[in-house]
N, C-alpha and C. Protein backbone atom coordinates (compact mmCIF):
# COMPACT_ATOMS: atom_id res chain seq x y z
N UNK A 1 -44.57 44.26 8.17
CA UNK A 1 -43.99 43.93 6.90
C UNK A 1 -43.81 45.22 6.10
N UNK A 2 -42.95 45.67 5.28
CA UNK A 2 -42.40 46.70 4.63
C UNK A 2 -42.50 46.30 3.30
N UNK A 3 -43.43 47.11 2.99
CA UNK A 3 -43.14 47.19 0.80
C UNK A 3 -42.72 48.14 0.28
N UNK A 4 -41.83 47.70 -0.69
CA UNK A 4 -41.47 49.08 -1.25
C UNK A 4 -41.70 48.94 -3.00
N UNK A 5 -41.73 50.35 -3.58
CA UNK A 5 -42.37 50.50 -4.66
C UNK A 5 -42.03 51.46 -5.29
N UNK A 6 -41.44 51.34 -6.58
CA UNK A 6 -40.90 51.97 -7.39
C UNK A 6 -41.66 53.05 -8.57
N UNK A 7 -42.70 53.66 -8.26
CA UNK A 7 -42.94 54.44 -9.60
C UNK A 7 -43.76 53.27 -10.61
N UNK A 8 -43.07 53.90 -11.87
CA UNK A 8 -43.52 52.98 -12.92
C UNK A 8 -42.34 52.52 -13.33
N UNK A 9 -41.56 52.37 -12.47
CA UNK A 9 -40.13 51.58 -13.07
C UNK A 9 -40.86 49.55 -12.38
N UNK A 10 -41.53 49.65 -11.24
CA UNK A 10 -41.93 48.22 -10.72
C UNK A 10 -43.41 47.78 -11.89
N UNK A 11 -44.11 48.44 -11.99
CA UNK A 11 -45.04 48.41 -13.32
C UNK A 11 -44.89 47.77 -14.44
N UNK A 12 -43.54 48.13 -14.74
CA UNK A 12 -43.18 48.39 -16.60
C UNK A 12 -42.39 46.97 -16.00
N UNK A 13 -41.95 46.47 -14.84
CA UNK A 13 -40.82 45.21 -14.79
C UNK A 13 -42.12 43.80 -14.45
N UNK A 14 -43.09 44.40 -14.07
CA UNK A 14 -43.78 42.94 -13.53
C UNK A 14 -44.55 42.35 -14.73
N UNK A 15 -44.96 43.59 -15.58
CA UNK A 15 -45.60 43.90 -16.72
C UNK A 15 -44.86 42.75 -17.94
N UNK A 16 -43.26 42.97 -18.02
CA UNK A 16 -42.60 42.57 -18.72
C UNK A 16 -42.24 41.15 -18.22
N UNK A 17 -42.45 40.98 -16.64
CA UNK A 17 -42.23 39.26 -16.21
C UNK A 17 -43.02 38.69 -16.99
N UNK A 18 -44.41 38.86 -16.59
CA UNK A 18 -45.53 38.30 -17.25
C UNK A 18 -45.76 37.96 -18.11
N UNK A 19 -45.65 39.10 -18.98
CA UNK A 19 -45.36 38.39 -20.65
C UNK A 19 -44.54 37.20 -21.04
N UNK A 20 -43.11 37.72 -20.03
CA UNK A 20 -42.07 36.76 -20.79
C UNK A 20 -42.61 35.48 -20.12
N UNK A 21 -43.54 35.32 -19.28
CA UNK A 21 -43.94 34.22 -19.09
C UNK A 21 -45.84 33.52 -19.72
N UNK A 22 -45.46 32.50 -20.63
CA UNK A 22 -46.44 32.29 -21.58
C UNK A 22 -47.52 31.43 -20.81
N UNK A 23 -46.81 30.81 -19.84
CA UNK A 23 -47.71 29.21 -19.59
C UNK A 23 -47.41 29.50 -17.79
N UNK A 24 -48.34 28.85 -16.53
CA UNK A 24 -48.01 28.77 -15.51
C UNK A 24 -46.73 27.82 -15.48
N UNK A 25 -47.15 26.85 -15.87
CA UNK A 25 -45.98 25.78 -15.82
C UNK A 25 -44.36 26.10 -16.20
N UNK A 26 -44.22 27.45 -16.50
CA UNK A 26 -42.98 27.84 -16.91
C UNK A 26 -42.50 28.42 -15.94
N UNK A 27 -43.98 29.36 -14.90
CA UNK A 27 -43.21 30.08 -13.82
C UNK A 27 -42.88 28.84 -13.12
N UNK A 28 -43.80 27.81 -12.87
CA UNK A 28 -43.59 26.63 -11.55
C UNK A 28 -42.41 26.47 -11.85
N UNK A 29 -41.98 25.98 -12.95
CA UNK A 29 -40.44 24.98 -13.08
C UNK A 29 -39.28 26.21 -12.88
N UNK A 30 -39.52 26.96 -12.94
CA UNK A 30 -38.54 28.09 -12.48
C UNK A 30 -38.84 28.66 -10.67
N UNK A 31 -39.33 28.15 -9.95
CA UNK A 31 -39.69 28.29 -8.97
C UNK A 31 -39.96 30.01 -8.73
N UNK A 32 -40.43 30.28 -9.86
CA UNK A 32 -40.98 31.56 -9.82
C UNK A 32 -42.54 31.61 -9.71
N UNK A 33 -43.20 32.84 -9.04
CA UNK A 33 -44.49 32.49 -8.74
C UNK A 33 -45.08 34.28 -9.37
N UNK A 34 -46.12 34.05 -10.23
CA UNK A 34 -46.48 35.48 -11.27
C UNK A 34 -47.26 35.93 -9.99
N UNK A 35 -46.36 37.44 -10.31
CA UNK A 35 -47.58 38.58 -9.67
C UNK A 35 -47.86 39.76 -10.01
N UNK A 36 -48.62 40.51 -9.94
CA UNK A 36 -49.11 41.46 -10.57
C UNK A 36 -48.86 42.48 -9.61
N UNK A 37 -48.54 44.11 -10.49
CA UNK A 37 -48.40 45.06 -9.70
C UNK A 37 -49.01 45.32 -8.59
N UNK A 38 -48.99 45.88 -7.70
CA UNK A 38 -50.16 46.42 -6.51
C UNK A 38 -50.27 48.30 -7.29
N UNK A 39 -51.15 48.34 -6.60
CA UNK A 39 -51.63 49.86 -7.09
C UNK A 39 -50.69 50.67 -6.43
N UNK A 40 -50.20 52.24 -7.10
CA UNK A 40 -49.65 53.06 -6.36
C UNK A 40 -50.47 53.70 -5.62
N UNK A 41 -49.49 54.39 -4.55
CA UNK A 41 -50.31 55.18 -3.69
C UNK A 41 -49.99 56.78 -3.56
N UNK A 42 -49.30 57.16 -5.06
CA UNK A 42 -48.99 57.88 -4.98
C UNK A 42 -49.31 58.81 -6.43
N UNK A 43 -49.65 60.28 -6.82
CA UNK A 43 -50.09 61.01 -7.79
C UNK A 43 -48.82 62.13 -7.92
N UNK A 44 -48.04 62.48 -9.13
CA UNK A 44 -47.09 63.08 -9.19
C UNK A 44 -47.91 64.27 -10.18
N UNK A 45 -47.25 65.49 -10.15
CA UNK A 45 -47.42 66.16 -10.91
C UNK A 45 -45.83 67.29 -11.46
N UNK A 46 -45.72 67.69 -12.40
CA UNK A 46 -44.54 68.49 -12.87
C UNK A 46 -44.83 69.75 -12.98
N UNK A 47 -43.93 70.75 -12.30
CA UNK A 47 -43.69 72.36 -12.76
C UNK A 47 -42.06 72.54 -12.99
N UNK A 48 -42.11 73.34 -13.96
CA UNK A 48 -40.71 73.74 -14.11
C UNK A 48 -40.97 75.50 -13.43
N UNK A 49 -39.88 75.49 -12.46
CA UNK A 49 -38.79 76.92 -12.56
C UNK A 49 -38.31 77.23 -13.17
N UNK A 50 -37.14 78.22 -12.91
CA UNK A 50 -36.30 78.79 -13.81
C UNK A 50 -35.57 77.74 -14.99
N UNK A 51 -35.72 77.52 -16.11
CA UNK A 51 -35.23 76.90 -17.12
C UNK A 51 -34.30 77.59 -18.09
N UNK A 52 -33.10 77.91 -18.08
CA UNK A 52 -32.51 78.42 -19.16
C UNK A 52 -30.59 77.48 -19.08
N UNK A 53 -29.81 78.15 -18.92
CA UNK A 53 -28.69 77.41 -18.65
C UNK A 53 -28.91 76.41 -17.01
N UNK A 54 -29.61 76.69 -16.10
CA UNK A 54 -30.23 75.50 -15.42
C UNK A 54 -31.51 75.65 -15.46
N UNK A 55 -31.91 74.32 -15.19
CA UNK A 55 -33.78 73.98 -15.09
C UNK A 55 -33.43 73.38 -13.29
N UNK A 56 -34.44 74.04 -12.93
CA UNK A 56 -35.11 73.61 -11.50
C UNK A 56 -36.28 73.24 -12.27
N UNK A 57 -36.47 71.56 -11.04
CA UNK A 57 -37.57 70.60 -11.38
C UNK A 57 -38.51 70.57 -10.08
N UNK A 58 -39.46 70.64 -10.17
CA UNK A 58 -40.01 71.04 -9.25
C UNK A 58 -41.59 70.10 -9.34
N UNK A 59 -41.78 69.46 -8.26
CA UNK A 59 -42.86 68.07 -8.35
C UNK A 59 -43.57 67.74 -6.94
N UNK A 60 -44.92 68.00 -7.19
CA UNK A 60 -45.95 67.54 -6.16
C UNK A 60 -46.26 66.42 -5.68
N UNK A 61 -45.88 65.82 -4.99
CA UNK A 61 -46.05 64.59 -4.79
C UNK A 61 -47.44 64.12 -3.58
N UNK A 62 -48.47 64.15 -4.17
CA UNK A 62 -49.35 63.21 -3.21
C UNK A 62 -49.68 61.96 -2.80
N UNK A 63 -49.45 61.71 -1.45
CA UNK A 63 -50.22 60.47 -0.99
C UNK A 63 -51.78 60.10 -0.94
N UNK A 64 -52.22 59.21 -2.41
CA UNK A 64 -53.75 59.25 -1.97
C UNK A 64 -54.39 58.42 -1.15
N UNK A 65 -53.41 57.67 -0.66
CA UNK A 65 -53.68 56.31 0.44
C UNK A 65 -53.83 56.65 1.94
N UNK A 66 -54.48 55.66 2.49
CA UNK A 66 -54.78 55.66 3.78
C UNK A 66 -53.36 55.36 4.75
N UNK A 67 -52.33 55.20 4.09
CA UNK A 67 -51.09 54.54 4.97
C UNK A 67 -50.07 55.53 4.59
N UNK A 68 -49.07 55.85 5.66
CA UNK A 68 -48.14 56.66 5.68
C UNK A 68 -46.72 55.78 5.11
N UNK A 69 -46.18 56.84 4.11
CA UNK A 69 -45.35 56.40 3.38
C UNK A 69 -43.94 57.23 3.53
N UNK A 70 -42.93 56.31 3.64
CA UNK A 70 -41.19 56.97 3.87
C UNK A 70 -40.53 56.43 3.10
N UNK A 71 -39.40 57.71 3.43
CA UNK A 71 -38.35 57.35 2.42
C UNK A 71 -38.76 57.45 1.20
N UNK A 72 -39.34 58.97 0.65
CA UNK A 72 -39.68 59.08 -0.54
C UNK A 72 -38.11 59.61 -1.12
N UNK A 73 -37.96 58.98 -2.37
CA UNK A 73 -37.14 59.84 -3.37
C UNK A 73 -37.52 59.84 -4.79
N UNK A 74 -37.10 60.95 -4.90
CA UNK A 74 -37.24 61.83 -6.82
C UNK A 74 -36.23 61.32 -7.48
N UNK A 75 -36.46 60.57 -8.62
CA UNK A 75 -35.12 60.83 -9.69
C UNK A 75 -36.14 61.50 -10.52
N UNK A 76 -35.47 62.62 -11.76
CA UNK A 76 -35.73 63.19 -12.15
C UNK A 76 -34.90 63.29 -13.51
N UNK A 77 -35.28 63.21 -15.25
CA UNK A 77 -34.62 62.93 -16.26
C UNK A 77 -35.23 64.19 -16.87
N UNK A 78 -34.34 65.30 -17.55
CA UNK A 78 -34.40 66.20 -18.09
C UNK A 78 -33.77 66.00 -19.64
N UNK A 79 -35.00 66.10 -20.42
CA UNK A 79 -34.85 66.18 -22.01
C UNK A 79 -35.45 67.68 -22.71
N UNK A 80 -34.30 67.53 -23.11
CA UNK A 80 -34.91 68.50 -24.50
C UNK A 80 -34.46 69.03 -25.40
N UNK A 81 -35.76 69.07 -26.57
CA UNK A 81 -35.54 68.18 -28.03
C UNK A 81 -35.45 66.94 -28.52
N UNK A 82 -36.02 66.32 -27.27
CA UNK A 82 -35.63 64.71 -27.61
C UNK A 82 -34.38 64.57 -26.81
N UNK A 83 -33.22 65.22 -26.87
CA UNK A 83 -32.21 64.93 -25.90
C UNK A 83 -31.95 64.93 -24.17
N UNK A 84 -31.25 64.08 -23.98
CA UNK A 84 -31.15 64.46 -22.79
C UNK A 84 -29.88 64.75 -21.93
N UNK A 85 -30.18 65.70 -21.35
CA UNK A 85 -29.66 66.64 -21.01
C UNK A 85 -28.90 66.59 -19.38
N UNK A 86 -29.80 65.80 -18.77
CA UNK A 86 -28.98 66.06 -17.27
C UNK A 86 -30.33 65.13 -16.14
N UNK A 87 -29.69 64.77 -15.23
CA UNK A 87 -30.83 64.35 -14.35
C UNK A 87 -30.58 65.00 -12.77
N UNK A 88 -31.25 64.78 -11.95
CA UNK A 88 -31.36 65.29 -10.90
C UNK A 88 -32.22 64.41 -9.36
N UNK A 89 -31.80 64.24 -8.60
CA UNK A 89 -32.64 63.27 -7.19
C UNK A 89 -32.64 64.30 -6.12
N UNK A 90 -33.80 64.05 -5.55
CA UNK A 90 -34.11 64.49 -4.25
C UNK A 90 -34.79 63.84 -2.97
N UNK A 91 -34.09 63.80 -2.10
CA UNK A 91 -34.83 62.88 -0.96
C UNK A 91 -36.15 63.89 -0.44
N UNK A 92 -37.01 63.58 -0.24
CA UNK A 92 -38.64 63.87 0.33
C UNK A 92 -38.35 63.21 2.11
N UNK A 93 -38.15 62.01 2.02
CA UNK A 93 -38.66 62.16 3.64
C UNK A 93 -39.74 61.14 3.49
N UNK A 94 -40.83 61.25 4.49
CA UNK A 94 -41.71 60.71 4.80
C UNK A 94 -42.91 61.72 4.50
N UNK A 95 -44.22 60.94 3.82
CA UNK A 95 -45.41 61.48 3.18
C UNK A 95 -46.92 60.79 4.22
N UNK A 96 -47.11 61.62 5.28
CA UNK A 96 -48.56 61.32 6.59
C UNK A 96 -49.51 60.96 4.88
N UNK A 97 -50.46 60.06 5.23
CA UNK A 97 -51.64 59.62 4.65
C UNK A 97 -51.90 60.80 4.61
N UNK A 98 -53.37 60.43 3.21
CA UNK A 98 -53.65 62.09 2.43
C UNK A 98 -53.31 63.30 2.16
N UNK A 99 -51.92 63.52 2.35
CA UNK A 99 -51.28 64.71 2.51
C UNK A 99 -50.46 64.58 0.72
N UNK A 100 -49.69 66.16 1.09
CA UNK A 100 -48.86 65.96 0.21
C UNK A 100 -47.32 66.74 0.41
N UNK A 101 -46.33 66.45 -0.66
CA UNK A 101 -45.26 67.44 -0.20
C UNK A 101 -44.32 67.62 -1.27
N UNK A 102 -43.78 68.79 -1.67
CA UNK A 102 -43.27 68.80 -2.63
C UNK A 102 -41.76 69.21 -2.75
N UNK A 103 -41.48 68.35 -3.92
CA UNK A 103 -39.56 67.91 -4.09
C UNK A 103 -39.03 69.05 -5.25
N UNK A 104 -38.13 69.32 -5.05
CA UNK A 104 -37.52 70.23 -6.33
C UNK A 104 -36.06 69.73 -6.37
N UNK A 105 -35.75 69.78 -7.63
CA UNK A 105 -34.37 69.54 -8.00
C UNK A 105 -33.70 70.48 -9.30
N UNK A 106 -32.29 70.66 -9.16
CA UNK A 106 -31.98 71.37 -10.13
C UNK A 106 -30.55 70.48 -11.39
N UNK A 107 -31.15 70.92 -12.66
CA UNK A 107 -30.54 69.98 -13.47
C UNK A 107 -28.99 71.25 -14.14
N UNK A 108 -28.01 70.78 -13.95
CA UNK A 108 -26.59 72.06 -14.10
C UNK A 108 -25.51 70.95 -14.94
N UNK A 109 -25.81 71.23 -16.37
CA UNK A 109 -24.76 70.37 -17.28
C UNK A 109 -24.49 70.87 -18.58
N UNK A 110 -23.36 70.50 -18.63
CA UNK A 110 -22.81 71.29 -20.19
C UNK A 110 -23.95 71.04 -21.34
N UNK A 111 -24.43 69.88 -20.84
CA UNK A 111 -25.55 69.61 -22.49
C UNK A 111 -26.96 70.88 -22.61
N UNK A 112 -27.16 71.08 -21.01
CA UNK A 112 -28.21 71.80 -20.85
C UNK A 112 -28.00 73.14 -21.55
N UNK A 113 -26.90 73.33 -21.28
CA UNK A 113 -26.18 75.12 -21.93
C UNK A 113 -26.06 75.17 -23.19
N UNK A 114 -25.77 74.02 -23.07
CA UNK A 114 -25.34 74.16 -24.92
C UNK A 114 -26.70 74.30 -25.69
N UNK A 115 -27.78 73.24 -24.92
CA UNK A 115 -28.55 73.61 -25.92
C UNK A 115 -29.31 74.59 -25.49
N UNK A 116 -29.12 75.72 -24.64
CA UNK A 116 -29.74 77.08 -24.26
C UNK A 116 -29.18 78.17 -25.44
N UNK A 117 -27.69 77.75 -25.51
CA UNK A 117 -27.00 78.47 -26.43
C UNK A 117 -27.73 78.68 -28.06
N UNK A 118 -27.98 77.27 -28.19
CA UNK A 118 -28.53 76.98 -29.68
C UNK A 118 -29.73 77.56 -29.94
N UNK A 119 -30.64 77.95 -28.73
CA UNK A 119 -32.20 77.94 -28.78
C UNK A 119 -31.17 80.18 -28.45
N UNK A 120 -30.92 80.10 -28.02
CA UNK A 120 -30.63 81.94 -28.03
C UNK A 120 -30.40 82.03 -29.33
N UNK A 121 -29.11 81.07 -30.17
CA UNK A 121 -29.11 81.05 -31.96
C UNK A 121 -29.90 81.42 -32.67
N UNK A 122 -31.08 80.49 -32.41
CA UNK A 122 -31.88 80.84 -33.01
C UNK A 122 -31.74 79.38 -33.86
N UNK A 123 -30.98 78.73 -33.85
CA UNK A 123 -30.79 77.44 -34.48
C UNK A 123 -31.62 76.22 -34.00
N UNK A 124 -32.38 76.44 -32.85
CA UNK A 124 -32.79 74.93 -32.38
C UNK A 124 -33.77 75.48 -31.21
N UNK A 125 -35.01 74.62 -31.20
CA UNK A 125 -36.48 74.97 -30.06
C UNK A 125 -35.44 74.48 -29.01
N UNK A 126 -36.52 74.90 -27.82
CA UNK A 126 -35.92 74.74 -26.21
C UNK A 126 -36.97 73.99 -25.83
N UNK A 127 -37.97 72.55 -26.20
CA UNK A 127 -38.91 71.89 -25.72
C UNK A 127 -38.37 71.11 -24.87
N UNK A 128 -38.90 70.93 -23.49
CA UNK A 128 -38.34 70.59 -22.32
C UNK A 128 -39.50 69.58 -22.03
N UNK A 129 -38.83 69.06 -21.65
CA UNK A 129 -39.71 67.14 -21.21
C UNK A 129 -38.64 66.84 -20.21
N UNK A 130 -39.40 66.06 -18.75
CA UNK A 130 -38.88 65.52 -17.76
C UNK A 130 -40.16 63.96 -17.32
N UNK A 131 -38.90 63.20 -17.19
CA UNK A 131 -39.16 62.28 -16.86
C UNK A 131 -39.16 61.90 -15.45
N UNK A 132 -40.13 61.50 -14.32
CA UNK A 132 -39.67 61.00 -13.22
C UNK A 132 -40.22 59.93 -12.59
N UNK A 133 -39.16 59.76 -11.96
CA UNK A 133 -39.51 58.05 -11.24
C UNK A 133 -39.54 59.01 -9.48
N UNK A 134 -40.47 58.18 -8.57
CA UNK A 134 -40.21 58.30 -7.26
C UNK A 134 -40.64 57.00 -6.79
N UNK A 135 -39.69 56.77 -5.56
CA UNK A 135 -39.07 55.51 -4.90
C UNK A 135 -40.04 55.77 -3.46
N UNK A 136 -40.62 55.03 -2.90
CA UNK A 136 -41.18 55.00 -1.50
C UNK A 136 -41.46 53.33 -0.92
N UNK A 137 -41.68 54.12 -0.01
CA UNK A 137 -41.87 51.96 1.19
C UNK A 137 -42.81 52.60 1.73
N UNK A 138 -43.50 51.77 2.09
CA UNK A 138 -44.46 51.82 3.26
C UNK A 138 -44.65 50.23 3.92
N UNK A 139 -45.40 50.71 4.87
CA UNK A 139 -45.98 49.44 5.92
C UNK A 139 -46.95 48.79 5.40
N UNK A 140 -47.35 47.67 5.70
CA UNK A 140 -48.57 47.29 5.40
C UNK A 140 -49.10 46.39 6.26
């Protein structure tokens, strides 16, 4: 059997079933049946590279589980100032139990420059925030 598992994008959606469901008897009559996330098996961490008119995204991805996991992918959301600026995906591959392996991506968009331009101005900070989701299946 094959599961697959989204980050905290499957989290934040089962999270939000639940709620919207008040009473069992609401999932029954909808022939829906409540379930709760399963745990990830996975620990991300963020470094940035070179950041100026492009940002390379650059992310550790460990498996802390006993089961080998494929078909990893990165999406990757680049903000800053609050704005956002550009996103970026990278396919990983497959992640052997306890191991780890790491994804980089590079973010190349007019919004990014512009606001490199503004922060050389002298008109506006360059605070950089990235958001990421990674996508994997495994066996079970």
């Amino acid at each position: 059997m094959v599961k697959s598992l989204a980050g905290t994008v499957l989290v934040a959606a089962a999270a939000a079933s639940l709620m919207a469901a008040p009473a069992a008897a609401s999932a029954e009559s909808s022939g829906l049946t409540a379930t709760t996330a399963s745990a990830q098996l996975i620990r991300t961490k963020v470094y940035f590279g070179r950041c100026r008119d492009t940002c390379q995204i650059k992310v550790r991805i460990r498996n802390v589980s006993r089961t080998n996991i494929f078909d990893v992918r990165l999406n990757a959301r680049l903000r800053i100032n609050g704005r956002n600026v550009g996103t970026c995906y990278d396919h990983v591959g497959s992640i052997r139990a306890k191991k780890t392996k790491w994804a980089a991506c590079t973010v190349r968009s007019r919004s990014l420059s512009n606001a490199y331009n503004r922060y050389l101005d002298g008109v506006a900070d360059f605070n950089q925030y990235t958001n990421t989701t990674v996508n994997y299946r495994y066996y079970r």
